[in-house]
Protein backbone atom coordinates (compact mmCIF):
# COMPACT_ATOMS: atom_id res chain seq x y z
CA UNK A 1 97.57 -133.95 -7.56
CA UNK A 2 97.96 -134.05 -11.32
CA UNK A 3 95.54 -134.80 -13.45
CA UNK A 4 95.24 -135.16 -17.38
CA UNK A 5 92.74 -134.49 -19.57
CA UNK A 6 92.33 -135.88 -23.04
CA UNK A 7 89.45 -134.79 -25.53
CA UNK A 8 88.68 -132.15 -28.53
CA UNK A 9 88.16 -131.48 -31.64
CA UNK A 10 84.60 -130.34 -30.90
CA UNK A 11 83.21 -127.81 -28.59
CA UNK A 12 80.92 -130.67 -27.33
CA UNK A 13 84.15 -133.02 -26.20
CA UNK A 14 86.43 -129.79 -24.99
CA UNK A 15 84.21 -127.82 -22.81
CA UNK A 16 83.09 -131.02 -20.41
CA UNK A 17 86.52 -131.22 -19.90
CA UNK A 18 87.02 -127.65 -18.80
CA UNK A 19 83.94 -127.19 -16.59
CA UNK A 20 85.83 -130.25 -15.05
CA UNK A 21 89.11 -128.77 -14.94
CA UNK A 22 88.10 -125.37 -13.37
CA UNK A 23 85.71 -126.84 -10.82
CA UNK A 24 88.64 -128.99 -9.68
CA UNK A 25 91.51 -126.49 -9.33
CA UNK A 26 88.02 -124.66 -6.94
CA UNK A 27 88.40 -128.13 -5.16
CA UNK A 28 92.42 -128.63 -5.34
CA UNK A 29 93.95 -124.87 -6.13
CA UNK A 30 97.40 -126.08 -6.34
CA UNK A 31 96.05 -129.03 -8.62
CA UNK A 32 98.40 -129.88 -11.65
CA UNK A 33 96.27 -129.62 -14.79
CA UNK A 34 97.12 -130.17 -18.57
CA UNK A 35 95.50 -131.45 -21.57
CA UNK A 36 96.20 -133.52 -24.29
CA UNK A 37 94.68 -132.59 -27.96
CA UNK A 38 95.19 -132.19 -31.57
CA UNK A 39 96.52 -128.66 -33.35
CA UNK A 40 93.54 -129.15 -35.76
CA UNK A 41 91.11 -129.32 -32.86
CA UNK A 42 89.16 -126.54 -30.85
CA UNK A 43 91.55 -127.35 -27.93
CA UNK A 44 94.42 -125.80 -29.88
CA UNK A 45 93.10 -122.16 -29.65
CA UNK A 46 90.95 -122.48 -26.54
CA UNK A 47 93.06 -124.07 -23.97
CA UNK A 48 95.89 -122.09 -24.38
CA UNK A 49 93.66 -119.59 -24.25
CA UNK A 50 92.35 -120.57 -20.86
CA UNK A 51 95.47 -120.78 -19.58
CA UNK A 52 96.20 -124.55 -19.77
CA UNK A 53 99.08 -126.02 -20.61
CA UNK A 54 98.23 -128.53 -23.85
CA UNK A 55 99.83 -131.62 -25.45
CA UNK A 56 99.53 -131.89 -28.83
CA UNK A 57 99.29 -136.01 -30.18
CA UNK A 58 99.35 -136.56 -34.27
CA UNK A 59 95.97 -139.08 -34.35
CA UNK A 60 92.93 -138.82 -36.74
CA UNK A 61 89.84 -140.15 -37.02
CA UNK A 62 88.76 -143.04 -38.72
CA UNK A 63 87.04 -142.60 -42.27
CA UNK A 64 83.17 -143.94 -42.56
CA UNK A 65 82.17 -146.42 -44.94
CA UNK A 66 83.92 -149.36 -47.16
CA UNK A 67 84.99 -147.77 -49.88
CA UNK A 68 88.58 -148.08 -51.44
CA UNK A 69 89.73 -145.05 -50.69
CA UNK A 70 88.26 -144.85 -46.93
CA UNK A 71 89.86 -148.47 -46.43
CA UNK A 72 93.67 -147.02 -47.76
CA UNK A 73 93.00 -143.54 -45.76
CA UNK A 74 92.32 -146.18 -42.41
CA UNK A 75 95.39 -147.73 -43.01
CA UNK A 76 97.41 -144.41 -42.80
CA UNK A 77 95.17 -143.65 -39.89
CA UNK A 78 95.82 -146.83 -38.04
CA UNK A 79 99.46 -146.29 -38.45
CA UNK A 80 99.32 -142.42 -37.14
CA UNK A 81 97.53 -144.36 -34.14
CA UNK A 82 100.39 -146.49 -33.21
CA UNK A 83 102.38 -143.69 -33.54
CA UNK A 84 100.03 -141.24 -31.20
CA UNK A 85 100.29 -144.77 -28.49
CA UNK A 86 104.03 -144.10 -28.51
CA UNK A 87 103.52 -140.65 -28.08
CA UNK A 88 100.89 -140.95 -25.01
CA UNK A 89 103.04 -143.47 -23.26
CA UNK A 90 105.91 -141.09 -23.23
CA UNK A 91 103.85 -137.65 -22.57
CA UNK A 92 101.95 -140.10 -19.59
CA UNK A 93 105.31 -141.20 -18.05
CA UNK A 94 106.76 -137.55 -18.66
CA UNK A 95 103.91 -136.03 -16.48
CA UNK A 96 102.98 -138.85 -14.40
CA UNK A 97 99.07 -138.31 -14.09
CA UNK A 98 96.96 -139.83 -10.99
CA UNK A 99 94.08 -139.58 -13.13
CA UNK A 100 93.83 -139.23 -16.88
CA UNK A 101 90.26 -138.02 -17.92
CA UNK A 102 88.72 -138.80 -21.54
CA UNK A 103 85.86 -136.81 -22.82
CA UNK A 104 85.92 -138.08 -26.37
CA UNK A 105 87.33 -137.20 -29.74
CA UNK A 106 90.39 -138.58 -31.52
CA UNK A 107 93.54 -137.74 -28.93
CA UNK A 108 90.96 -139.54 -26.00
CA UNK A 109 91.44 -142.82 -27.50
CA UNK A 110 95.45 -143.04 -27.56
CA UNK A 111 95.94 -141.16 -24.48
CA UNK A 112 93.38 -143.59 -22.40
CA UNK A 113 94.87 -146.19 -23.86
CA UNK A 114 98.30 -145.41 -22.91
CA UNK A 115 97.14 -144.42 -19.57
CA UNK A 116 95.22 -148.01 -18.84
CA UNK A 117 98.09 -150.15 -20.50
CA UNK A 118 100.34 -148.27 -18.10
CA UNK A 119 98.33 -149.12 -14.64
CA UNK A 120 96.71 -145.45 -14.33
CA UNK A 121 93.44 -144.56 -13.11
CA UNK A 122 91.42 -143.50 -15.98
CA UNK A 123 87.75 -141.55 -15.93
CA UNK A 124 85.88 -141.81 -19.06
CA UNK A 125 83.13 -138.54 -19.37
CA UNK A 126 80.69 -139.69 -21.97
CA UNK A 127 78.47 -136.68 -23.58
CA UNK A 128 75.81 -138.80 -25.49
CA UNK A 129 72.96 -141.37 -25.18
CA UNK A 130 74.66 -142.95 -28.18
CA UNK A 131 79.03 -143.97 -26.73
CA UNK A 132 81.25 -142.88 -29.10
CA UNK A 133 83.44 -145.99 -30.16
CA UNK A 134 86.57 -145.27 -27.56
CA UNK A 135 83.99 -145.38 -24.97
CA UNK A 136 82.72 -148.58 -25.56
CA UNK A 137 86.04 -150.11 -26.44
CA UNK A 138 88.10 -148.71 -23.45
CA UNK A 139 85.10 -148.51 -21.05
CA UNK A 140 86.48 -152.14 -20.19
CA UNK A 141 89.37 -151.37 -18.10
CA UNK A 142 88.51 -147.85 -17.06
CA UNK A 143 88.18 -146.73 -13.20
CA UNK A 144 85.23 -145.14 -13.89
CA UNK A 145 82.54 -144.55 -16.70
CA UNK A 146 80.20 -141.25 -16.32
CA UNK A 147 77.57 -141.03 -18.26
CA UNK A 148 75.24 -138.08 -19.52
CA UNK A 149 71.84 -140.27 -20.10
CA UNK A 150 70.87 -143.74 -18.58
CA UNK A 151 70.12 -144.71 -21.89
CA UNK A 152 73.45 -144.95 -22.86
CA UNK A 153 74.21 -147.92 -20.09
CA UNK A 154 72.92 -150.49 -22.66
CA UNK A 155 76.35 -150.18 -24.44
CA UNK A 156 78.60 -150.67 -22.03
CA UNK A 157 79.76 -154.16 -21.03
CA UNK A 158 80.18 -153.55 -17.42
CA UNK A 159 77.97 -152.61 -14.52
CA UNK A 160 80.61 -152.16 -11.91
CA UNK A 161 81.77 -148.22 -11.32
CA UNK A 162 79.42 -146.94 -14.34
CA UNK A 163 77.32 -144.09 -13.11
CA UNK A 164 75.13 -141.19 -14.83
CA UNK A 165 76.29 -137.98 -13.35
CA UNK A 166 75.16 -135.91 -16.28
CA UNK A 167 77.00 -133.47 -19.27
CA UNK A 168 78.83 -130.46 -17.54
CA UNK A 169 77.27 -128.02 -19.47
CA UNK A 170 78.13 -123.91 -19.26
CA UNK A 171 76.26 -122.67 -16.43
CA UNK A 172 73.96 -119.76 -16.89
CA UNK A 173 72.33 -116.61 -14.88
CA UNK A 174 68.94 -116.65 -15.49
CA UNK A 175 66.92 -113.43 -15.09
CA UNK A 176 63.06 -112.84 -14.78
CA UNK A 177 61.26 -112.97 -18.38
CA UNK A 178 59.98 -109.58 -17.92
CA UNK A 179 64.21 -108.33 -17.85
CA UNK A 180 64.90 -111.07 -20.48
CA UNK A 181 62.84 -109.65 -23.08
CA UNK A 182 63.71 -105.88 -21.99
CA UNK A 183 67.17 -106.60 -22.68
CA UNK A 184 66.27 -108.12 -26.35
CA UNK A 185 63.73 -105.42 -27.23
CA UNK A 186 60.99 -107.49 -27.07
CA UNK A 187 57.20 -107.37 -26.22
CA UNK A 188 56.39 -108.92 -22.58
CA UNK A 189 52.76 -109.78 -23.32
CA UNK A 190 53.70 -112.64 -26.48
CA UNK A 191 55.10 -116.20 -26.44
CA UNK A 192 58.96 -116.38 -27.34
CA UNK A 193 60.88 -118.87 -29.48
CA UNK A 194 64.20 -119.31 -29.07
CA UNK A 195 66.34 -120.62 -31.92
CA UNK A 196 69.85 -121.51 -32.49
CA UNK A 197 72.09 -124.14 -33.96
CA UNK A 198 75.58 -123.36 -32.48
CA UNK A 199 77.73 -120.75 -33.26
CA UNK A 200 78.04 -121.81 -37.26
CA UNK A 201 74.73 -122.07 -37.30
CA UNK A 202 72.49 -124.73 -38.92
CA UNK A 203 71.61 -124.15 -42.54
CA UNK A 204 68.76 -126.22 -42.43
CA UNK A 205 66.81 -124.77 -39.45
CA UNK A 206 67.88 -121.23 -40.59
CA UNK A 207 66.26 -121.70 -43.98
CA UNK A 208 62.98 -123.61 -42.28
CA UNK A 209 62.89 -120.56 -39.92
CA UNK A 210 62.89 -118.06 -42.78
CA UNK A 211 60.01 -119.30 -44.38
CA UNK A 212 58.11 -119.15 -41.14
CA UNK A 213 59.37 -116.09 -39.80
CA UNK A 214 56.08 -114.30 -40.92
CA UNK A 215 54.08 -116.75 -39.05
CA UNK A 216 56.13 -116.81 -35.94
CA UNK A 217 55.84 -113.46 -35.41
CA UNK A 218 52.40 -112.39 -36.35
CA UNK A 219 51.74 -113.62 -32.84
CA UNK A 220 55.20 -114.20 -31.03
CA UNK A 221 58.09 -113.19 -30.54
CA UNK A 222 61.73 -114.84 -32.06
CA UNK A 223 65.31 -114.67 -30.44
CA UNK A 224 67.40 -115.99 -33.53
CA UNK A 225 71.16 -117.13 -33.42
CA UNK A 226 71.91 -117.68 -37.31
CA UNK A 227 75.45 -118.84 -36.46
CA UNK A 228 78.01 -116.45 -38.06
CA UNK A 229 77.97 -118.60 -41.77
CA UNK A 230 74.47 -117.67 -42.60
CA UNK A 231 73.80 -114.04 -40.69
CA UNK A 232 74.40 -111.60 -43.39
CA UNK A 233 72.36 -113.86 -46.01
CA UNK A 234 69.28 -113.59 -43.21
CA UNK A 235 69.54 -110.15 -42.46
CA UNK A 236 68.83 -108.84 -45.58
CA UNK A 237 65.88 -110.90 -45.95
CA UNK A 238 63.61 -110.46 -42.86
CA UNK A 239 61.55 -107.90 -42.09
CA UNK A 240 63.12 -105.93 -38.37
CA UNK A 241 60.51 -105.11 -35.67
CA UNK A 242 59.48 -105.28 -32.35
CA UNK A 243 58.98 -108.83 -32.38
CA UNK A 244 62.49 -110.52 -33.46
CA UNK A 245 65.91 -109.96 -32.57
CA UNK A 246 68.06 -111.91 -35.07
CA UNK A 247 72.23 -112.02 -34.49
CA UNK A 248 74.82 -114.16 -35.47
CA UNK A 249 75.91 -115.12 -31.55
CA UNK A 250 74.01 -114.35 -28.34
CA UNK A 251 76.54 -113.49 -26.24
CA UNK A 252 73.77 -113.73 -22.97
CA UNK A 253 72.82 -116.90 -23.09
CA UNK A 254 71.24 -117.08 -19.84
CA UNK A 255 68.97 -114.07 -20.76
CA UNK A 256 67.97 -115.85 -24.09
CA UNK A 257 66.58 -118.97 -21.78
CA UNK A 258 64.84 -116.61 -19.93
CA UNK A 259 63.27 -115.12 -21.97
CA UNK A 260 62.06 -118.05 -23.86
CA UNK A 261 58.63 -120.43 -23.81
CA UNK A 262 59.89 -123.26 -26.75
CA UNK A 263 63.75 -123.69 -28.02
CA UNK A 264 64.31 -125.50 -31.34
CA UNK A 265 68.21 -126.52 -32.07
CA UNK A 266 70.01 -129.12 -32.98
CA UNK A 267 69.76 -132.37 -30.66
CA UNK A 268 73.97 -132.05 -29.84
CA UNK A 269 75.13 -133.28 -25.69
CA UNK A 270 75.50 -130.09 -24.37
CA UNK A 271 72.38 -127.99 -25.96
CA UNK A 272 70.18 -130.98 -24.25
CA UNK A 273 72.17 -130.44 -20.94
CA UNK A 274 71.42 -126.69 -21.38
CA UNK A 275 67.85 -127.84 -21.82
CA UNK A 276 67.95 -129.15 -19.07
CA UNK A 277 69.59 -127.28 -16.66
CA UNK A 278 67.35 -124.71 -17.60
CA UNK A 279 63.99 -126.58 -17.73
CA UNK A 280 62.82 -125.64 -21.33
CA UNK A 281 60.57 -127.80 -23.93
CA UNK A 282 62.18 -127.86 -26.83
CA UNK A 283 61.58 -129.02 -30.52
CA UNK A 284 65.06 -130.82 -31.84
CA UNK A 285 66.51 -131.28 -34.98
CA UNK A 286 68.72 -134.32 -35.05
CA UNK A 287 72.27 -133.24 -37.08
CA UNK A 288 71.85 -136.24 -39.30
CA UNK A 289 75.14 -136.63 -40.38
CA UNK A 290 76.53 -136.74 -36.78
CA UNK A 291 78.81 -139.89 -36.05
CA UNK A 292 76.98 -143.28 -35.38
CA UNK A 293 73.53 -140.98 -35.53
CA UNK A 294 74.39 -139.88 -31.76
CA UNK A 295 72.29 -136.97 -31.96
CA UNK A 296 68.94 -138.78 -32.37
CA UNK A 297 69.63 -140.89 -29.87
CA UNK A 298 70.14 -138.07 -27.82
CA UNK A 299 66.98 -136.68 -28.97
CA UNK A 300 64.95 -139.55 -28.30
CA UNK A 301 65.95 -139.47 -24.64
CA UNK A 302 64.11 -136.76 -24.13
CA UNK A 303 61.00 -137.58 -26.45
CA UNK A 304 60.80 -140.77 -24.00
CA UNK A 305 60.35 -138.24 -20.89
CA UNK A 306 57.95 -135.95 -22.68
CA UNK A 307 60.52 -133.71 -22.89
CA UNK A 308 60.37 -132.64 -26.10
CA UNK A 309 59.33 -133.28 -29.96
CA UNK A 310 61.60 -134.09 -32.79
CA UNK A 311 61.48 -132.94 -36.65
CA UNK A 312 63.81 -135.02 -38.87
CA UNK A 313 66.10 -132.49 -41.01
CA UNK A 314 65.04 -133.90 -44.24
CA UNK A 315 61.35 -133.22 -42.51
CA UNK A 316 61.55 -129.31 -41.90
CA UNK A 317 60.37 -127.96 -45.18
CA UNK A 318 56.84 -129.69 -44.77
CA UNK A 319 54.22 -127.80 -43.86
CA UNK A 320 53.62 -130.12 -40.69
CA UNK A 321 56.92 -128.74 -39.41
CA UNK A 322 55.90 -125.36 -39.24
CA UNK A 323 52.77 -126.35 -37.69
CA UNK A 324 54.41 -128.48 -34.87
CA UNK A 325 56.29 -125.45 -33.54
CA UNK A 326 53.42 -122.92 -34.10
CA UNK A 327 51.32 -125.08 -31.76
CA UNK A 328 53.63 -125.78 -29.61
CA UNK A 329 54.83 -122.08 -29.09
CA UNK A 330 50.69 -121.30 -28.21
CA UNK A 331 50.05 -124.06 -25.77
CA UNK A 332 51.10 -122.87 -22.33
CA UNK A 333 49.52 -125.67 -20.39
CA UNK A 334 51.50 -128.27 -22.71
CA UNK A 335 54.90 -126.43 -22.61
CA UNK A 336 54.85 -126.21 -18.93
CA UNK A 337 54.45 -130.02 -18.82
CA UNK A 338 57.58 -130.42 -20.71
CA UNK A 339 59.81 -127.72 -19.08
CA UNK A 340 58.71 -129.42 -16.32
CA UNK A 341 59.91 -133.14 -17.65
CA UNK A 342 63.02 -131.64 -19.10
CA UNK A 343 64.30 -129.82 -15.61
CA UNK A 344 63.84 -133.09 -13.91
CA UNK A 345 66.66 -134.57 -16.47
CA UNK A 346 68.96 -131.79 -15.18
CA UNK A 347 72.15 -132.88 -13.41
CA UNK A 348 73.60 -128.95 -12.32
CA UNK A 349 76.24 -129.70 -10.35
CA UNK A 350 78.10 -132.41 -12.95
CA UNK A 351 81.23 -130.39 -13.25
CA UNK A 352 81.22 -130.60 -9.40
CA UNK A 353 80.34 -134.05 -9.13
CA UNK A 354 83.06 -135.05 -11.54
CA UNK A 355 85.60 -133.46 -10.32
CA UNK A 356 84.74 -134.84 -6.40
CA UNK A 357 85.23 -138.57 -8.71
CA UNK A 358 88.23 -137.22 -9.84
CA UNK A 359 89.94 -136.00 -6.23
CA UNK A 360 88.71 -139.48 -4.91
CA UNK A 361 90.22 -141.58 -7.86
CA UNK A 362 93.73 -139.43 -7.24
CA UNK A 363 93.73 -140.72 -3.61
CA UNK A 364 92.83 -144.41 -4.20
């Protein structure tokens, strides 16, 4: 079996991919896998890392808005495009894929492409409520479409072999609280927030959470990933006790979940498959300038299930902000009505799933 995977740029659109990949080659050991990406992406560094073997394409994304310059920069684009179609259609009859997988970003659009114009079965994993645009353009003459939230069905023009089988998200151990907040220093008998906003960091929240840091911990406690951008700026400004560990990267996720009663982060696919794999309430912060808004749409998913609350970015220096996560953080009875909405969005076993699609698409 030999199957290709096509996606980067992002963390978001890689690692899908490889919880796919490595629950496969579990499935299929003597599997042929490879993946097709850009030397600017994430997949340039990571999947060589992993131990894949990676294609790189020359494609870029489209520039935003009508202005004159964005209009001539789309015309180079558009031209590196045909180029990265010429590319794909040699690299797909080079390795001669049963399946070609797209997860999103630019190389997923030109490989799929290739793949479909060429009869090949293609799987399209889509991470958001919101479809990127190669989803909904290519989603016409895929095998199969996989989606991460039902809300994201409206946009795509078929019914037939469409299916939500979740985000394959990084898979966690979770501990008891009690060993959770041991391992972070922290007191057992208080409420913990946990915040984070990838491992950059989010400006925004970080600053919000600096103003309230005296707040949140006069009567809780606060596990804080700054991201690595912003750490040593923090550090120096917030006062170290009992009640907050602060660090640019948790490196135990699972004990961070844990250990925590509320999570505020950014509103990105796999964070909200984290979410929900783990069963936590959770206050979200949209990134606003995410493409096509995708991240309040992926917010909103789980404000419709009672899953959660959202603050706006622009919104998190109001007072109201702070208030919204300080009663949140001391309302048991509410939060365990949300975890409790959130873990029934979970989908676990996704990588698993998608990878069983995969194996069956290979044989038909």
């Amino acid at each position: 079996m030999n199957v290709l995977f096509a996606g980067g740029g992002t963390g978001g659109h890689l690692y899908p991919a490889v919880a796919m990949a490595a629950e496969l080659l579990k499935l299929v050991p003597d599997a042929s896998v490879s993946f097709a990406g850009t030397k600017n992406g994430i997949e340039a560094s990571e999947i060589p890392r992993l131990g894949y073997r990676l294609h790189l394409l020359p494609v870029r994304g489209l520039k935003r808005g009508g202005s004159l310059r964005a209009i001539l920069a789309n015309v180079g684009i558009l031209i590196d495009f045909a180029g990265a179609l010429v590319t794909a259609g040699a690299l797909i009859r080079r390795e001669k894929p049963d399946v070609v997988v797209g997860t999103g970003g630019f190389v997923s659009a030109p490989v799929l492409l290739a793949a479909q114009m060429m009869g090949r079965r293609t799987l399209i994993q889509e991470q958001n409520a919101f479809p990127g645009v190669t989803t909904k353009l290519l989603s016409i003459l895929a095998s199969e479409i996989h989606l991460s939230f039902s809300e994201a069905q409206q946009f795509i023009r078929r019914n037939k072999g469409v299916f939500v089988s979740g985000n394959p998200a990084r898979s966690f151990t979770l501990n008891s609280r009690e060993k959770a907040l041991k391992r972070f220093g922290l007191q057992q008998q208080l409420p913990t927030l946990l915040v984070f906003g990838g491992s950059r960091g989010a400006r925004s929240i970080n600053s919000a959470v600096l103003k309230w840091i005296d707040a949140i911990t006069e009567r809780a406690n606060l596990v804080w990933q700054t991201g690595a951008l912003d750490y040593e700026r923090i550090s120096q400004q917030v006062k170290h006790s009992g009640r907050l560990w602060i660090g640019p990267y948790i490196e135990q996720m699972g004990d961070a979940y844990s250990a925590s009663d509320l999570v505020v982060c950014r509103a990105g696919a796999s964070s909200i498959a984290e979410l929900a794999n783990t069963g936590k309430p959770s206050v979200l912060v949209p990134y606003p300038y995410a493409t096509g808004d995708h991240q309040r749409y992926n917010a909103q998913a789980l404000v419709g299930t009672g899953a959660a609350m959202v603050i706006d970015d622009s919104h998190l220096d109001a007072p109201e902000a702070q208030q919204i996560v300080l009663d949140l953080l001391h309302d048991p009875h509410r939060l365990s009505a949300m975890g409790a909405s959130c873990g029934r969005l979970a989908h676990p076993d996704a990588a698993l799933q998608l990878a069983r699609r995969i194996i069956q698409l290979a044989k038909s």
